[in-house]
Protein backbone atom coordinates (compact mmCIF):
# COMPACT_ATOMS: atom_id res chain seq x y z
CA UNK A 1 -42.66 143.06 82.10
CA UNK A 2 -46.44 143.24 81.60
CA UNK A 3 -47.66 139.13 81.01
CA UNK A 4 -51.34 138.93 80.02
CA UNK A 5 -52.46 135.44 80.33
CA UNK A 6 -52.26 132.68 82.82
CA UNK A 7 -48.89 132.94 85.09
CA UNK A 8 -45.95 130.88 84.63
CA UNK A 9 -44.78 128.73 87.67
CA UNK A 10 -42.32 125.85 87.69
CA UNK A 11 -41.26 123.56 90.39
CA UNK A 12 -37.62 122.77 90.10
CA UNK A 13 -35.42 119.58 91.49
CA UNK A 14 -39.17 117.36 91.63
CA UNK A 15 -39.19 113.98 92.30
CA UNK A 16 -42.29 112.91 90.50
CA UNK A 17 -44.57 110.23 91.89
CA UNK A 18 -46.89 108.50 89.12
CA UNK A 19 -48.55 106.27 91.16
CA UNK A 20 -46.16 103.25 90.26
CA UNK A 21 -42.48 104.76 90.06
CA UNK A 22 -40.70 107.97 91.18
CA UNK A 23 -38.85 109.59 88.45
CA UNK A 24 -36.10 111.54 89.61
CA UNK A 25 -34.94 115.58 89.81
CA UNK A 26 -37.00 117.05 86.99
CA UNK A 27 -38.91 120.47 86.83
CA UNK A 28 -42.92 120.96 86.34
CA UNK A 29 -44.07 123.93 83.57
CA UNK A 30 -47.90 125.35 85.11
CA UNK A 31 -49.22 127.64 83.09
CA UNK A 32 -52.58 129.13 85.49
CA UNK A 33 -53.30 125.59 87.27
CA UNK A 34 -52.67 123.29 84.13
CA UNK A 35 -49.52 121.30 84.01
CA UNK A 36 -47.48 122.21 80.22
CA UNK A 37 -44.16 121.07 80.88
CA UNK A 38 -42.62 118.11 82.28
CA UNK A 39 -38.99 117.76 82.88
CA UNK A 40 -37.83 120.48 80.05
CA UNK A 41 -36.52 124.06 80.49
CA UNK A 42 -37.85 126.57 82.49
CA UNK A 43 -39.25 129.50 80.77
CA UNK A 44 -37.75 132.45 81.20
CA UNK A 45 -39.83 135.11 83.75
CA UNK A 46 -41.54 131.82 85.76
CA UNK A 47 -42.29 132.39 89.68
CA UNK A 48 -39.66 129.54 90.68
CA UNK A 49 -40.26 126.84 93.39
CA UNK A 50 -36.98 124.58 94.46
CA UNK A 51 -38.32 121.63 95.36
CA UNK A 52 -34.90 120.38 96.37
CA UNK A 53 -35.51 116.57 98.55
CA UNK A 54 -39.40 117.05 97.81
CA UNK A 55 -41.99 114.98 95.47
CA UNK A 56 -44.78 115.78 93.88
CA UNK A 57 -47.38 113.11 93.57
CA UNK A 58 -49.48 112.82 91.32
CA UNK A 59 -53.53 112.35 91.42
């Protein structure tokens, strides 16, 4: 598959921390370095990361 574009990554099983709260298991969309998904599917052909017991904090 040829992609032209920005690549697709996701991190998968995320605990996200806002600042405030953690919000449980969800998955993170990056498309290049930007952030385009937030606990939805994961596209099909994205570079996978299990994040299984991790969180991702937020800045």
């Amino acid at each position: 598959m040829i992609r032209y574009g920005p690549m697709i990554s996701a991190i998968a099983n995320a605990r996200i921390f806002d600042g405030e709260c953690v919000i449980d298991s969800r998955s993170i969309v990056l498309e290049g370095t930007w952030i385009s998904g937030l606990g939805g599917p994961i596209p099909d052909g994205a570079t996978v990361l299990d994040a299984a017991g991790g969180t991702q904090r937020s800045y």
